[in-house]
N, C-alpha and C. Protein backbone atom coordinates (compact mmCIF):
# COMPACT_ATOMS: atom_id res chain seq x y z
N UNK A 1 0.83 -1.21 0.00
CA UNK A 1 0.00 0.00 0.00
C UNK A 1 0.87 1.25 0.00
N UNK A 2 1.83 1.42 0.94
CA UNK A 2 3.15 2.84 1.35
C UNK A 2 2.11 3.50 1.96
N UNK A 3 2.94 4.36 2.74
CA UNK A 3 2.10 5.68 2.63
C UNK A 3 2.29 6.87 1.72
N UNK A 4 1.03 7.56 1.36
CA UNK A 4 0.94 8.48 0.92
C UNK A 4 0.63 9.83 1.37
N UNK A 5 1.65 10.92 1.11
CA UNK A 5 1.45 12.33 1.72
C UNK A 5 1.09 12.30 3.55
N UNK A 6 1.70 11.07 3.80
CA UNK A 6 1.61 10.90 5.25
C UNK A 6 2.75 12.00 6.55
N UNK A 7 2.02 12.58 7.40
CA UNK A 7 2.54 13.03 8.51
C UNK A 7 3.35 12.20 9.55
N UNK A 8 3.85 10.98 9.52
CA UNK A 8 4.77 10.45 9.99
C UNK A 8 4.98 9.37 9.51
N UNK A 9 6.35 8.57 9.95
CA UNK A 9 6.55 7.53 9.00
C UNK A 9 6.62 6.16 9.81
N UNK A 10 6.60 5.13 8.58
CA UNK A 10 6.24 3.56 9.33
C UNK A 10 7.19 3.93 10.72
N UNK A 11 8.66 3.99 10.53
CA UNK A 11 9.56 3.64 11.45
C UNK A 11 9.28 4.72 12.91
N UNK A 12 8.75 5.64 12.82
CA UNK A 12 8.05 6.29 13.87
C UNK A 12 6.77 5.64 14.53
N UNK A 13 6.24 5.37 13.92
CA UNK A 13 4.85 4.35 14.73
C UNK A 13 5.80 3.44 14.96
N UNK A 14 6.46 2.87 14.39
CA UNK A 14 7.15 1.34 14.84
C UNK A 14 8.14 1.76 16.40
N UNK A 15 8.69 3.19 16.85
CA UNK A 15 9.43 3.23 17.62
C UNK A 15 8.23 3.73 19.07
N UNK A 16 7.17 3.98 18.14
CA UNK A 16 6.74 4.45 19.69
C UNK A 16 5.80 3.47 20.03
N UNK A 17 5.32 2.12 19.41
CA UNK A 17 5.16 1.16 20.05
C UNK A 17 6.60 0.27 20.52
N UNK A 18 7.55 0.68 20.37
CA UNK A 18 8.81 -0.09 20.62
C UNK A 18 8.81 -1.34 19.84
N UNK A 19 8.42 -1.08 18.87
CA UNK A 19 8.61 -2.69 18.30
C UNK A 19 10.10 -2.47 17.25
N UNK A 20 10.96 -2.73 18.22
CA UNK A 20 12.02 -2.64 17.27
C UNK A 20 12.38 -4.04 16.29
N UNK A 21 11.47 -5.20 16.89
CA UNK A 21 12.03 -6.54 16.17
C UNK A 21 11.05 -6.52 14.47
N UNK A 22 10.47 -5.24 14.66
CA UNK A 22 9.40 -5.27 13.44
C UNK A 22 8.60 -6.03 13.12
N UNK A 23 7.41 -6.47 14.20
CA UNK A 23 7.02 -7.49 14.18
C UNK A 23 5.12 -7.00 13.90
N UNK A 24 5.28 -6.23 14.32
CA UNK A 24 3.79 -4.96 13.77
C UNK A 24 3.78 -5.15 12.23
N UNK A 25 2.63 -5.66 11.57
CA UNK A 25 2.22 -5.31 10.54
C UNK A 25 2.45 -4.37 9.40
N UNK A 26 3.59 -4.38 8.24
CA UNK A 26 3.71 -2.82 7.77
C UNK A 26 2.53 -2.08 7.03
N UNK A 27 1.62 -3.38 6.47
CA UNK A 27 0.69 -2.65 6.09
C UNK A 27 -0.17 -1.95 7.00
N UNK A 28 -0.23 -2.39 7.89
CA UNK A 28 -1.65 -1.92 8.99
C UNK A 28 -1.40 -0.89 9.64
N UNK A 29 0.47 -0.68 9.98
CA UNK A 29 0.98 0.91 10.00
C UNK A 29 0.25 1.74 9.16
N UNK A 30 0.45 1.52 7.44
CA UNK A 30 0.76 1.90 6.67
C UNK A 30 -0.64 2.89 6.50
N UNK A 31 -1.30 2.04 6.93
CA UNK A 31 -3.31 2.27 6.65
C UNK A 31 -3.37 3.19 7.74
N UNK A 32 -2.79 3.00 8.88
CA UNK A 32 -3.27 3.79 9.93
C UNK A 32 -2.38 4.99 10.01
N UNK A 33 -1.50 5.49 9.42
CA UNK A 33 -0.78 6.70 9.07
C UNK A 33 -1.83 6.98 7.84
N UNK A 34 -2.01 6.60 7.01
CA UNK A 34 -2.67 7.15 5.74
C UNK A 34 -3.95 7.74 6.08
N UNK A 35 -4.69 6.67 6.89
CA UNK A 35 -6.21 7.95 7.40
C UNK A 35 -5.48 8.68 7.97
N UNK A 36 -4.83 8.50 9.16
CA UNK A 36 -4.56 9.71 10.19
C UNK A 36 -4.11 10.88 9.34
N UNK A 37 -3.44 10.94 8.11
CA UNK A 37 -2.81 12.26 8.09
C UNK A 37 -4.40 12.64 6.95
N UNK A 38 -5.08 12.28 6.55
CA UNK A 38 -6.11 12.62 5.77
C UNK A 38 -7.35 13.17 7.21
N UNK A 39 -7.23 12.52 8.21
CA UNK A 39 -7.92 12.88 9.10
C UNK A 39 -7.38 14.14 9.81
N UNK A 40 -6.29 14.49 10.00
CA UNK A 40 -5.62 15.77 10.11
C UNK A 40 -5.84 16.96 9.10
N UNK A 41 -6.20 16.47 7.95
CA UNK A 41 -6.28 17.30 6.64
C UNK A 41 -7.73 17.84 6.97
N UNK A 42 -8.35 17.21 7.34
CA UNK A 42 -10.39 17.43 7.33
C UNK A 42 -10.24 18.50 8.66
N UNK A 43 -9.69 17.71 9.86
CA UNK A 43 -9.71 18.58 10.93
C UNK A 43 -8.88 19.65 11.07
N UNK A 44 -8.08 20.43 10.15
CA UNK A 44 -7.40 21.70 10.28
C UNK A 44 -7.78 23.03 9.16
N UNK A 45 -8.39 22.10 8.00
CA UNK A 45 -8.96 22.75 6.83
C UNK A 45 -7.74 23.21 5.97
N UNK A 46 -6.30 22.24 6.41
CA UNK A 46 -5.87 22.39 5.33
C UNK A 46 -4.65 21.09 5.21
N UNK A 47 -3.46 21.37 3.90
CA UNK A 47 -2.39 20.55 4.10
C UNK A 47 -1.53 20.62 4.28
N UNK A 48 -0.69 19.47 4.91
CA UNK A 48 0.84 20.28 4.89
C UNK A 48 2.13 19.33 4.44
N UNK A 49 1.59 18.39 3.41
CA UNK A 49 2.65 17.67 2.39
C UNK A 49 2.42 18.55 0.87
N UNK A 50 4.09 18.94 0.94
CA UNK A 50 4.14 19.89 -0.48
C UNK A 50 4.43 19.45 -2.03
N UNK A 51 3.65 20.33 -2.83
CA UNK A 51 3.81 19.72 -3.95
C UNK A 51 4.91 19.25 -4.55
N UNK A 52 5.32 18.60 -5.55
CA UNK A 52 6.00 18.18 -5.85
C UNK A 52 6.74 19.64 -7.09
N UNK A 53 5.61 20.03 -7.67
CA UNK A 53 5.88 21.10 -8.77
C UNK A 53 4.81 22.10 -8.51
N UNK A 54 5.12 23.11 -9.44
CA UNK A 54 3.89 24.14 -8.82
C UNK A 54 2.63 23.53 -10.08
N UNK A 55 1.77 23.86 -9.49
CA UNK A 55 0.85 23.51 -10.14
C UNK A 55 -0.57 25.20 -10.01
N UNK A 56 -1.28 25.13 -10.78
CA UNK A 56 -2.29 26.76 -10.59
C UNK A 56 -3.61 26.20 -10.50
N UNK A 57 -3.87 26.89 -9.23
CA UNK A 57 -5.59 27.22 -8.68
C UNK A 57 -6.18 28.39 -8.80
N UNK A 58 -7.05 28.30 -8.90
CA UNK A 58 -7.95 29.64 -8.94
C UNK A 58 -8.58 30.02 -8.09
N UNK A 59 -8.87 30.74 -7.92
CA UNK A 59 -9.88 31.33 -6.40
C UNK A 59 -10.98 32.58 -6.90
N UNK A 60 -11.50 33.17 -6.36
CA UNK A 60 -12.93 34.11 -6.19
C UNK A 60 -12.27 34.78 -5.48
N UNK A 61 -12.24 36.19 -5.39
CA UNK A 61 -12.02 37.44 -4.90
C UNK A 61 -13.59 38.12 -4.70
N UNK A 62 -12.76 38.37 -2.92
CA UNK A 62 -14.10 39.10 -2.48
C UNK A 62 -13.96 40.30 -1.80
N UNK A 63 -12.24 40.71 -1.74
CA UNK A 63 -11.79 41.64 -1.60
C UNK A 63 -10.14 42.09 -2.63
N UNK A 64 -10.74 43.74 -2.73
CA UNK A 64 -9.71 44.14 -3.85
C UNK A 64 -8.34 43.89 -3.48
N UNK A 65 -8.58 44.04 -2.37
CA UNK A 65 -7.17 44.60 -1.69
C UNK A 65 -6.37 43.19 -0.86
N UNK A 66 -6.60 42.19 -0.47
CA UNK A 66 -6.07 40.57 -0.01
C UNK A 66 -7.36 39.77 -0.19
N UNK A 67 -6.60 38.71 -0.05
CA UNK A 67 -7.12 37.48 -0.86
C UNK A 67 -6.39 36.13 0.31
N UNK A 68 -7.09 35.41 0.91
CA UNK A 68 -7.13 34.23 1.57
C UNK A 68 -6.83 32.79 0.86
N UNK A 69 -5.58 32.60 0.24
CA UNK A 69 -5.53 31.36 -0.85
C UNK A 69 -5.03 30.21 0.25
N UNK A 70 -4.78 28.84 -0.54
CA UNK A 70 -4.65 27.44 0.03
C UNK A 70 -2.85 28.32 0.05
N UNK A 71 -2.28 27.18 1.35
CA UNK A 71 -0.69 27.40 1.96
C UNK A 71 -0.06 27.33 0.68
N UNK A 72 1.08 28.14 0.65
CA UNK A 72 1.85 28.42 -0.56
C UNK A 72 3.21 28.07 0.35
N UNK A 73 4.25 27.05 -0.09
CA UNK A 73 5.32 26.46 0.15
C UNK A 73 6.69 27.04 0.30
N UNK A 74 7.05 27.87 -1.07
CA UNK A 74 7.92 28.43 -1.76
C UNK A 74 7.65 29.46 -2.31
N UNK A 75 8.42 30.44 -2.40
CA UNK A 75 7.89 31.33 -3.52
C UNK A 75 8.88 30.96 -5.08
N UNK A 76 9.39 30.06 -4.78
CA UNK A 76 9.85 29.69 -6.02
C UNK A 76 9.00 29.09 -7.14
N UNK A 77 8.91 29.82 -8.28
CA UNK A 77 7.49 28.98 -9.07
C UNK A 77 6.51 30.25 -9.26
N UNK A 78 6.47 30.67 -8.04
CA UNK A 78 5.37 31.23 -7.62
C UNK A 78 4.78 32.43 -9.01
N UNK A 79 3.60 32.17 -9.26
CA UNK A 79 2.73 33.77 -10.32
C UNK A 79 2.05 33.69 -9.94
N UNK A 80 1.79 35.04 -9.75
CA UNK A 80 0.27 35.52 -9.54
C UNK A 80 -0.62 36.31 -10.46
N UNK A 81 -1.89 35.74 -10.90
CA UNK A 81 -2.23 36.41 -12.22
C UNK A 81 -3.71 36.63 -12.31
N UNK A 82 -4.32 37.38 -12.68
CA UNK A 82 -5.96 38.06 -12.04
C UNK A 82 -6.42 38.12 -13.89
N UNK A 83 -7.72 38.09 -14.31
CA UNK A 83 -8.39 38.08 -14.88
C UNK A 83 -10.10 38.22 -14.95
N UNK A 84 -10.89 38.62 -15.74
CA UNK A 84 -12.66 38.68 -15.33
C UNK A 84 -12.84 37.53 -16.55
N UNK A 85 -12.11 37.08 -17.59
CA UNK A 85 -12.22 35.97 -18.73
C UNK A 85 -12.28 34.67 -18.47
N UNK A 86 -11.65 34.25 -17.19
CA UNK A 86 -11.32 32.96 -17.55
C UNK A 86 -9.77 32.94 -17.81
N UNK A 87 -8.96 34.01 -18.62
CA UNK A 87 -7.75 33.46 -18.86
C UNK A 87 -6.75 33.95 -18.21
N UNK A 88 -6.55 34.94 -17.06
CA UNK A 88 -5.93 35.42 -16.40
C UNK A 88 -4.78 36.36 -16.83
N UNK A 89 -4.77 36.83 -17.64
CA UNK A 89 -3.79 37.55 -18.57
C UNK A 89 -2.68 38.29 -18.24
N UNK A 90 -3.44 39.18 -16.68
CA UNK A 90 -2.27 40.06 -16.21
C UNK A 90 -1.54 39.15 -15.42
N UNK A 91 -0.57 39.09 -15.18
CA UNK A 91 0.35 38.78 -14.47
C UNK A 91 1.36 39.98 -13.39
N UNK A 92 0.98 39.37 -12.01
CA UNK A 92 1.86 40.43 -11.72
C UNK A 92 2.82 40.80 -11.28
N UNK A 93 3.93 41.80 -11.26
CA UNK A 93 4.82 41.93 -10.54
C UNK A 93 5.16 41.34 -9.06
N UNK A 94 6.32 40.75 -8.68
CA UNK A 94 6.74 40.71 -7.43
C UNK A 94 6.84 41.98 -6.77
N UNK A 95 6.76 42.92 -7.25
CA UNK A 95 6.31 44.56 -6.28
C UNK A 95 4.61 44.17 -6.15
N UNK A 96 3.72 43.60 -6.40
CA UNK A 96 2.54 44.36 -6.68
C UNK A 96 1.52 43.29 -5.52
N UNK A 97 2.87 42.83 -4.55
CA UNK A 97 2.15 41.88 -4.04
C UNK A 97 3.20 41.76 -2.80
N UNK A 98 2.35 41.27 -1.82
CA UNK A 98 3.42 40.63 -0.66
C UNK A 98 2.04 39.32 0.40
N UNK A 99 3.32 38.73 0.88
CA UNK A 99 2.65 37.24 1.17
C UNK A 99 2.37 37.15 2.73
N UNK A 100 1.57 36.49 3.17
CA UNK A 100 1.19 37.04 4.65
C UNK A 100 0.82 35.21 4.94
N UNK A 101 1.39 35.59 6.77
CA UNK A 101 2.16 36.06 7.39
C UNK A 101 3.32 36.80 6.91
N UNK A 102 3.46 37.70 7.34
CA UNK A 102 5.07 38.29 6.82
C UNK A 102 6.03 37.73 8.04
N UNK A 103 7.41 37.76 7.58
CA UNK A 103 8.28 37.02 8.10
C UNK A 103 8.48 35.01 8.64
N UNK A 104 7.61 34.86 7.79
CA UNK A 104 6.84 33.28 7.38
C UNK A 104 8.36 32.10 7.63
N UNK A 105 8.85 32.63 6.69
CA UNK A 105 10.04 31.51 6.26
C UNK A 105 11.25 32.04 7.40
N UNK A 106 11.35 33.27 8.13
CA UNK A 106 12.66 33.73 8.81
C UNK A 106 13.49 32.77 9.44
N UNK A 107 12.75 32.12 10.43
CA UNK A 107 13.27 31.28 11.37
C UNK A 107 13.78 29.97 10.66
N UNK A 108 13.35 29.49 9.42
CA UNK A 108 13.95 28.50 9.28
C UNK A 108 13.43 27.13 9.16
N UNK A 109 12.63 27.11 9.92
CA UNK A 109 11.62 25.90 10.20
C UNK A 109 10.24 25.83 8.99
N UNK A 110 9.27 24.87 9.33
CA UNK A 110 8.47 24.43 8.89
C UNK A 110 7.69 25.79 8.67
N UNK A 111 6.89 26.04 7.20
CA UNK A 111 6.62 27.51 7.27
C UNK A 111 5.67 27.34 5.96
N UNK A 112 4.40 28.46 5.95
CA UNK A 112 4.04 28.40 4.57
C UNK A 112 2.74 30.00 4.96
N UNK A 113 2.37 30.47 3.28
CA UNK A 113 2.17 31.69 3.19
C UNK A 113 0.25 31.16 2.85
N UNK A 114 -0.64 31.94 3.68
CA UNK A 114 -2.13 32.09 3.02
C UNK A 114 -2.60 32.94 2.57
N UNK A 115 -2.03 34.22 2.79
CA UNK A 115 -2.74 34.93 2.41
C UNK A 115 -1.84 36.40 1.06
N UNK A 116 -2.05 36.84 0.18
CA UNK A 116 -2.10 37.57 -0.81
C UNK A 116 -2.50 39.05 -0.74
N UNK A 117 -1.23 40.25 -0.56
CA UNK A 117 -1.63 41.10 0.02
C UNK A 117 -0.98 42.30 -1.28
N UNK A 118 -2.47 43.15 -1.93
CA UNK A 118 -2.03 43.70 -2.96
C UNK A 118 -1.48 45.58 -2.47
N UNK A 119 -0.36 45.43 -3.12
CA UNK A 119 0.53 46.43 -2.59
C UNK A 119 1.99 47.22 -3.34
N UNK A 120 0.81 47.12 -4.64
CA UNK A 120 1.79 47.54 -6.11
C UNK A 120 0.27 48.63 -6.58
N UNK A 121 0.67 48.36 -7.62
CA UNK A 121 -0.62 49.02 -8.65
C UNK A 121 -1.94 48.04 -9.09
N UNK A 122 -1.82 47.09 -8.85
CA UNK A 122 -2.69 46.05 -8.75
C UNK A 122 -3.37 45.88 -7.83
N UNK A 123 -4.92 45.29 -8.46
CA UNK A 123 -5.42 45.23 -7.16
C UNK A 123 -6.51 43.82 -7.86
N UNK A 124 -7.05 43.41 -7.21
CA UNK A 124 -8.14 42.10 -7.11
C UNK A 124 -9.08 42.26 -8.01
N UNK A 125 -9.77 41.46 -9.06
CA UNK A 125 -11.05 42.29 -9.34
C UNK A 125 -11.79 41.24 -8.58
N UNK A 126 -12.56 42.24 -8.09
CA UNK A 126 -13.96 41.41 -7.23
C UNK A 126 -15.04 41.36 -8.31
N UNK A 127 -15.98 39.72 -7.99
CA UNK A 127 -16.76 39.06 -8.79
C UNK A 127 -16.96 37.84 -8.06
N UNK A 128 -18.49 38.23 -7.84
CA UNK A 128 -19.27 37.34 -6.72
C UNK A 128 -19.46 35.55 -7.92
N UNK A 129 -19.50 35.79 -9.02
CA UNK A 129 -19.72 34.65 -9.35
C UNK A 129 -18.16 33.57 -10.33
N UNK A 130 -17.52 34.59 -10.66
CA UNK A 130 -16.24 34.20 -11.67
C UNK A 130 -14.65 34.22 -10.45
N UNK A 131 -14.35 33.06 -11.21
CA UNK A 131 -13.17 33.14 -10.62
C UNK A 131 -12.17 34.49 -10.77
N UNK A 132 -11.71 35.34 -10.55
CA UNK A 132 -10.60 36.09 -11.18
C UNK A 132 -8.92 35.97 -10.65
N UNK A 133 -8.52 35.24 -9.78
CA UNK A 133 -7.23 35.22 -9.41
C UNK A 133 -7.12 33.46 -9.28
N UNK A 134 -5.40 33.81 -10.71
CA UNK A 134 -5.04 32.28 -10.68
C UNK A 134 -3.35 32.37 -9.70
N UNK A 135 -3.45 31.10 -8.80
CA UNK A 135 -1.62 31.44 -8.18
C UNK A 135 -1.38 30.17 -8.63
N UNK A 136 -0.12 30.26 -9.42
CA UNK A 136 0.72 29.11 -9.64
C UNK A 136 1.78 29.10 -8.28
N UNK A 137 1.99 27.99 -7.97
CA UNK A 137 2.65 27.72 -6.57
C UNK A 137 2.90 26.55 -6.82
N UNK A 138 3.78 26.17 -5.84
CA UNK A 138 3.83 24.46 -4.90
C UNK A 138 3.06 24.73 -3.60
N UNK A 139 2.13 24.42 -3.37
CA UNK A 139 0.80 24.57 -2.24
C UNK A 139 1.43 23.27 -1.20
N UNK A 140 0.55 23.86 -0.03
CA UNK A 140 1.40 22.59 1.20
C UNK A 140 2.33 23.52 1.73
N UNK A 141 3.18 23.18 2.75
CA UNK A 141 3.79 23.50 4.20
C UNK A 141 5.43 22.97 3.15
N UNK A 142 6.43 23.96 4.19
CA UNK A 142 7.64 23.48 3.30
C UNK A 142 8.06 22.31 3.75
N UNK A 143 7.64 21.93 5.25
CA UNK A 143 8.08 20.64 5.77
C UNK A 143 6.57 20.14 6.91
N UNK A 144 6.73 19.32 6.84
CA UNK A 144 6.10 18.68 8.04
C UNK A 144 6.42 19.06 9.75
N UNK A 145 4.97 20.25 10.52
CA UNK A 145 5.83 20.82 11.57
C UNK A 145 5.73 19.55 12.32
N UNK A 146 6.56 19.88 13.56
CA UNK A 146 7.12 19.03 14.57
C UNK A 146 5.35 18.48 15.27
N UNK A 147 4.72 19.25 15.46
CA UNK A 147 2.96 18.89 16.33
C UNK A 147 2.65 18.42 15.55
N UNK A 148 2.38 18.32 14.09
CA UNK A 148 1.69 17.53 13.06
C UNK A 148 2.01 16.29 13.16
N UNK A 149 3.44 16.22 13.35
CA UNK A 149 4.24 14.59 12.86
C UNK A 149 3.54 14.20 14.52
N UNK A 150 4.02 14.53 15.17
CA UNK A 150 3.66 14.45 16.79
C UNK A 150 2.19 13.86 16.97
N UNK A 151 1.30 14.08 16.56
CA UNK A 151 -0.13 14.59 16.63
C UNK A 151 -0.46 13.35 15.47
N UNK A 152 -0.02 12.94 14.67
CA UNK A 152 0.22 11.90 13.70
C UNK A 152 0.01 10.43 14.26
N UNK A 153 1.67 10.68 14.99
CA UNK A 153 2.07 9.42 15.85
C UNK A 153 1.14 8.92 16.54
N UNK A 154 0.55 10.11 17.40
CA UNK A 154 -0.38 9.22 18.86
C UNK A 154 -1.68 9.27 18.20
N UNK A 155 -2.05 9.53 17.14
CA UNK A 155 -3.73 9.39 16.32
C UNK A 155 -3.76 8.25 15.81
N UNK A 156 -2.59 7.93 15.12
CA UNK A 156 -2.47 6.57 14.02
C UNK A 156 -1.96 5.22 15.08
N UNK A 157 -1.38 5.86 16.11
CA UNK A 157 -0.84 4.26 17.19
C UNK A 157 -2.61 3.98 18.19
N UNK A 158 -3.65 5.00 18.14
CA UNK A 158 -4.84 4.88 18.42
C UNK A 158 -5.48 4.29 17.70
N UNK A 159 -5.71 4.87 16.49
CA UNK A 159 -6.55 3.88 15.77
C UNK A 159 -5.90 2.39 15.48
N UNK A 160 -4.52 2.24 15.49
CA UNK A 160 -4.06 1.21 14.90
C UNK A 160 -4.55 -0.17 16.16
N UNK A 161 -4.23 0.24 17.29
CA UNK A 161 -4.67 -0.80 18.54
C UNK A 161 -6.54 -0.59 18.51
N UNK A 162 -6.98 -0.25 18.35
CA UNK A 162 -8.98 0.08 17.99
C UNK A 162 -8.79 -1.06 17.34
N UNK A 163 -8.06 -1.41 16.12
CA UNK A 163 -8.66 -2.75 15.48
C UNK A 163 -7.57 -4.03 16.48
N UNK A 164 -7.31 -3.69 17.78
CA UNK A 164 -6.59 -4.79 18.26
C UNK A 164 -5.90 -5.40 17.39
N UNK A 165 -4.83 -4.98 16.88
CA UNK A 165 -4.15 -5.63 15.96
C UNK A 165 -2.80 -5.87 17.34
N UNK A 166 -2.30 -7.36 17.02
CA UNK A 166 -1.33 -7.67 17.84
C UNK A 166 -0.02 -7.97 16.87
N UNK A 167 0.84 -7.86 17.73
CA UNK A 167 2.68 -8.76 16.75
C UNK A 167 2.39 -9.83 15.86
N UNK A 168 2.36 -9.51 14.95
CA UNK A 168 2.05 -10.71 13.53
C UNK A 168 1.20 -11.13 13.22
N UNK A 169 -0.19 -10.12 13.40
CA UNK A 169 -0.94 -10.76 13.00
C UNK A 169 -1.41 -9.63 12.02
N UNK A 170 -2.03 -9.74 10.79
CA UNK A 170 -2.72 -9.37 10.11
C UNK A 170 -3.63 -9.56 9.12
N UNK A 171 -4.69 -9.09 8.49
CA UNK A 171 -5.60 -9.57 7.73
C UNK A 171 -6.76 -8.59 8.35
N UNK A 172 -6.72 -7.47 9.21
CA UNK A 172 -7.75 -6.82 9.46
C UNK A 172 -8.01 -5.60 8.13
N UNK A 173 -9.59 -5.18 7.74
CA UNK A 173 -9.91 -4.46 6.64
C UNK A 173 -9.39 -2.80 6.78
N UNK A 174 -10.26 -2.19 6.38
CA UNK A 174 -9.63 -0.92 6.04
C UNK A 174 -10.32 0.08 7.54
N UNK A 175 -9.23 0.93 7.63
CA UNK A 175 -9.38 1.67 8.92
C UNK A 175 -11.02 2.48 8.71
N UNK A 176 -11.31 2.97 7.43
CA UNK A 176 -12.28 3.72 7.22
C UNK A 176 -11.91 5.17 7.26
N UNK A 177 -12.97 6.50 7.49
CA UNK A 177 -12.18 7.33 7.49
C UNK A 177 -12.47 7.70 9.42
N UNK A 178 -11.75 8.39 9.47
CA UNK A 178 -10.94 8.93 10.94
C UNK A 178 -11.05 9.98 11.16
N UNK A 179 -11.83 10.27 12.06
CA UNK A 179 -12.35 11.29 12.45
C UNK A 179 -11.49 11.87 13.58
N UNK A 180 -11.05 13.07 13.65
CA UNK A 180 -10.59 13.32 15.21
C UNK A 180 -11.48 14.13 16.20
N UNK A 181 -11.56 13.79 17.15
CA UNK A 181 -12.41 14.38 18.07
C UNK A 181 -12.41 15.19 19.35
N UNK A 182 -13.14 15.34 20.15
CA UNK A 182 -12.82 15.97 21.31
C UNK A 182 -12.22 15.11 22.85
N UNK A 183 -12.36 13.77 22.29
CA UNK A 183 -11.68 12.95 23.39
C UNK A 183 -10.04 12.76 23.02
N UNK A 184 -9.91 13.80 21.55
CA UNK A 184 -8.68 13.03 21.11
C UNK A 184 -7.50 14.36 21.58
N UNK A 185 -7.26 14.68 22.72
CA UNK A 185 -7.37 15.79 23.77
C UNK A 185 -5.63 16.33 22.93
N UNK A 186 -5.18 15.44 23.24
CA UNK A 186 -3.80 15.72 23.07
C UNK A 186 -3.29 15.91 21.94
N UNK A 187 -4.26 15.19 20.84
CA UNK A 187 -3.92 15.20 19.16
C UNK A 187 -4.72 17.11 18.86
N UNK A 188 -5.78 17.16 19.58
CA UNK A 188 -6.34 18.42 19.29
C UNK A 188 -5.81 19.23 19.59
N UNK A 189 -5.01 19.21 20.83
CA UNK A 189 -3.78 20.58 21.42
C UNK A 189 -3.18 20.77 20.45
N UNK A 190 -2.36 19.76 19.91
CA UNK A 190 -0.98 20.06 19.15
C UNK A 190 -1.11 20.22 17.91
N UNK A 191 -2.87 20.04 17.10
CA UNK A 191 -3.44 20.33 16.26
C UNK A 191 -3.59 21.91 16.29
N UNK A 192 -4.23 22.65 17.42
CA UNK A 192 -5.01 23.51 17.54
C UNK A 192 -4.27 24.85 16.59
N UNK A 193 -3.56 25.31 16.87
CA UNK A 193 -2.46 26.29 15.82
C UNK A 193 -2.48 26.42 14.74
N UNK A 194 -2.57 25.26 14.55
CA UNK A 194 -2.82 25.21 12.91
C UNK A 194 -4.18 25.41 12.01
N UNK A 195 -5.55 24.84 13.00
CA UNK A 195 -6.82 25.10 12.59
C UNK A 195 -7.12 26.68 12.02
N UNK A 196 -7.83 25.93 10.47
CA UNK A 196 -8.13 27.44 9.52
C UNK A 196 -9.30 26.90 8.83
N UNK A 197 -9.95 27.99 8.18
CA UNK A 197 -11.55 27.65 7.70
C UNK A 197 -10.92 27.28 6.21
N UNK A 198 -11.52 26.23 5.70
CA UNK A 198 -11.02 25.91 4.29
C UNK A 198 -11.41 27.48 3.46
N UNK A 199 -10.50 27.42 2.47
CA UNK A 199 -10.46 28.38 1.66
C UNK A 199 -10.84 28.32 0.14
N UNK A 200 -11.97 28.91 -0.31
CA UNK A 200 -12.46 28.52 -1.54
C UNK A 200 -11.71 28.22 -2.81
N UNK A 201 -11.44 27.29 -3.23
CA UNK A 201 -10.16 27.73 -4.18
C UNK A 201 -11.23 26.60 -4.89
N UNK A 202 -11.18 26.95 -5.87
CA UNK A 202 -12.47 26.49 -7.21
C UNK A 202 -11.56 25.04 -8.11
């Protein structure tokens, strides 16, 4: 199966049940990291495994002046380009724009930009029904923060013992999807920081 775009890895669930003889299931890790970080994705309203390449979304502007887009990674890649057509034509300057949080990337660590702050000669066109602003980006977090992977570990070593799975045994079905909740006290703390209202991106 592997995991995919997962917040921690087999050998991390494998150390914090101590199973160093590897005797835990890799698939049943594998399943229970894969909801968990999709169940992290639902409960924060956003992601934080980065693209591979930039790829362009579009969004609805509902103000001239900033704009609320999905986490932007890098600014490497990065255009920003506004249109009322469909085809986005203008493109704009790296003056005509700045990325918020400001001072995002300083420290070094795990870091990424939401919001689009116009501050050139450009400005948004607002249009309640048409898309008008496309951002090419690599979307996603530049790394995986430390509470995510954290918050990962003890969600996915939960659900993984729920199906009583013991040392060598396997053949149990699919986790389903994974909800996190309010009993899930400690995954929600180290969650909480990060919680944002999904952002319309069309």
């Amino acid at each position: 199966m592997g995991v995919v775009a997962g917040y921690c890895t087999v050998q991390q669930l494998r150390d914090h049940f101590g199973d160093s003889s590897n005797l835990l299931t890799t698939d049943l890790l594998e399943r229970a990291i894969n909801a968990t970080s999709r169940a992290i994705d639902r409960h924060t309203g956003r992601r934080f495994w980065q693209d591979a390449a930039a790829q362009a979304k579009v969004f609805r502007c509902d103000d001239a002046h900033e704009v609320d887009v999905d986490d932007i990674s890098t600014t490497d890649g990065l255009i920003v380009a506004t249109g009322t057509d469909g085809t986005y034509t203008t493109t704009w300057a790296a003056s005509d724009y700045q990325l918020e949080p400001l001072n995002a990337d300083t420290d070094g660590g795990p870091h990424a930009w939401w919001r689009i702050v116009a501050v050139g000669v450009q400005t948004f066109p607002v249009h309640a029904r048409q898309t008008t602003l496309q951002v090419t980006a690599q979307f996603g977090w530049s790394e995986i923060p430390p509470d995510v992977e954290e918050a990962c570990i003890l969600r996915a070593a939960a659900i993984f013992k729920r199906k009583e799975a013991t040392f060598g045994v396997a053949g149990f079905g699919e986790f389903g999807v994974v909800r996190i909740g309010r009993n899930d006290v400690d995954v929600v703390s180290l969650l909480h920081p990060f919680v944002r209202m999904t952002v319309g991106a069309v």
